[in-house]
C-alpha atoms as a PDB file:
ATOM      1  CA  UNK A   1       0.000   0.000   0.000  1.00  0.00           C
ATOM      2  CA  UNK A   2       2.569   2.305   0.839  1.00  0.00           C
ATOM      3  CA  UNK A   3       4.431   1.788  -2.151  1.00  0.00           C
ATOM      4  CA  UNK A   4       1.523   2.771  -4.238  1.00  0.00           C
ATOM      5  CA  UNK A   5       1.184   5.990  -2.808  1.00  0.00           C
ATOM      6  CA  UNK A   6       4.718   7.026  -3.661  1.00  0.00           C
ATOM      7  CA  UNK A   7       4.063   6.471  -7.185  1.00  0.00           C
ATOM      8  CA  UNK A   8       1.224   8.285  -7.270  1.00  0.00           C
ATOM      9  CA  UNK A   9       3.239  10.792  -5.878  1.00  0.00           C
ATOM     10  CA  UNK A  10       6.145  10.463  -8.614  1.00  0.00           C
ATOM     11  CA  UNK A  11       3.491  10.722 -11.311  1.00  0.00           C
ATOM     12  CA  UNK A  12       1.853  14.054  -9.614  1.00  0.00           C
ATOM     13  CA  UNK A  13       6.157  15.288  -9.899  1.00  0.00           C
ATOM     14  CA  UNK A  14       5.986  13.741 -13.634  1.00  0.00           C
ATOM     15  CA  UNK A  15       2.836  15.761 -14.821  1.00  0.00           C
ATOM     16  CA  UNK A  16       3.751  19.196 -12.964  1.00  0.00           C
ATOM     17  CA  UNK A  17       7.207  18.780 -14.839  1.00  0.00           C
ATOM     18  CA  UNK A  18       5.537  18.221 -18.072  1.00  0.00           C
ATOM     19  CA  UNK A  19       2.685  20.551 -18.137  1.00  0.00           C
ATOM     20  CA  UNK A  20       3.369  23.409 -16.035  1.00  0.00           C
ATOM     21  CA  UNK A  21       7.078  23.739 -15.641  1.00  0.00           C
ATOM     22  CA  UNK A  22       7.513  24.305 -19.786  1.00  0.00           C
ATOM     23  CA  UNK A  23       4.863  27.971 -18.924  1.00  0.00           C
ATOM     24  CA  UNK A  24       7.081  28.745 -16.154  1.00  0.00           C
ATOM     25  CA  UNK A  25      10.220  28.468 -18.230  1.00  0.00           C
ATOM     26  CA  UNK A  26       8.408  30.651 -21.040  1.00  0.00           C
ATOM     27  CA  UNK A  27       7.063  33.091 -18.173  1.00  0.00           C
ATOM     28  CA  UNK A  28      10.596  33.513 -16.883  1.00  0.00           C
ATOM     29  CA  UNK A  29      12.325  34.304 -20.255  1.00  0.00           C
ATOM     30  CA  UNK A  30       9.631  36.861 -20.907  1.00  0.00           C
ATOM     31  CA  UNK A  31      10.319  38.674 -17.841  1.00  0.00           C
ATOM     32  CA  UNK A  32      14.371  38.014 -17.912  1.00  0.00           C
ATOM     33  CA  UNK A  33      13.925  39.825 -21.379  1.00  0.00           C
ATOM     34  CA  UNK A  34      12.155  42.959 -20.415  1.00  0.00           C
ATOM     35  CA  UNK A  35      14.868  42.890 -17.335  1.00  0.00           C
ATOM     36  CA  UNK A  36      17.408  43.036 -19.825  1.00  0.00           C
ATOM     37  CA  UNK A  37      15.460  45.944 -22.208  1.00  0.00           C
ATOM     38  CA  UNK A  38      15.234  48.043 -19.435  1.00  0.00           C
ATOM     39  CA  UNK A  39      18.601  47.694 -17.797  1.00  0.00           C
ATOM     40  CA  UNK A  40      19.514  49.141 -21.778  1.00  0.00           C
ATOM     41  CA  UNK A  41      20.372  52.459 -22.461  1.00  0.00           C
ATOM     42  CA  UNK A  42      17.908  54.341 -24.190  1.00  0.00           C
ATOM     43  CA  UNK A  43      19.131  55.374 -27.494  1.00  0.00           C
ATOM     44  CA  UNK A  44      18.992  58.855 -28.841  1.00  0.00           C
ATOM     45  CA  UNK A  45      19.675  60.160 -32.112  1.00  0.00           C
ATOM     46  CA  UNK A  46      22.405  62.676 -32.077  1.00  0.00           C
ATOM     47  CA  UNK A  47      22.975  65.573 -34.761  1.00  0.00           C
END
């Protein structure tokens, strides 16, 4: 019984991994980017 439970466990792991983890990845490199758009200088056009 108790060896049951642990894979249900390690399949709970499997599908967070596989269907939520790939959103958080994407979320992360959307917010990494503007990070790294803001921390740019602005550019100005000089005469």
């Amino acid at each position: 019984m108790e060896n049951q439970s642990r894979n249900i466990e390690v399949s709970r792991v499997d599908s967070f991994l596989l269907f939520i983890a790939p959103f958080l990845v994407i979320i992360a490199a959307i917010a990494v980017s503007f990070w790294a758009v803001l921390k740019d200088g602005v550019v100005s056009e000089e005469e």
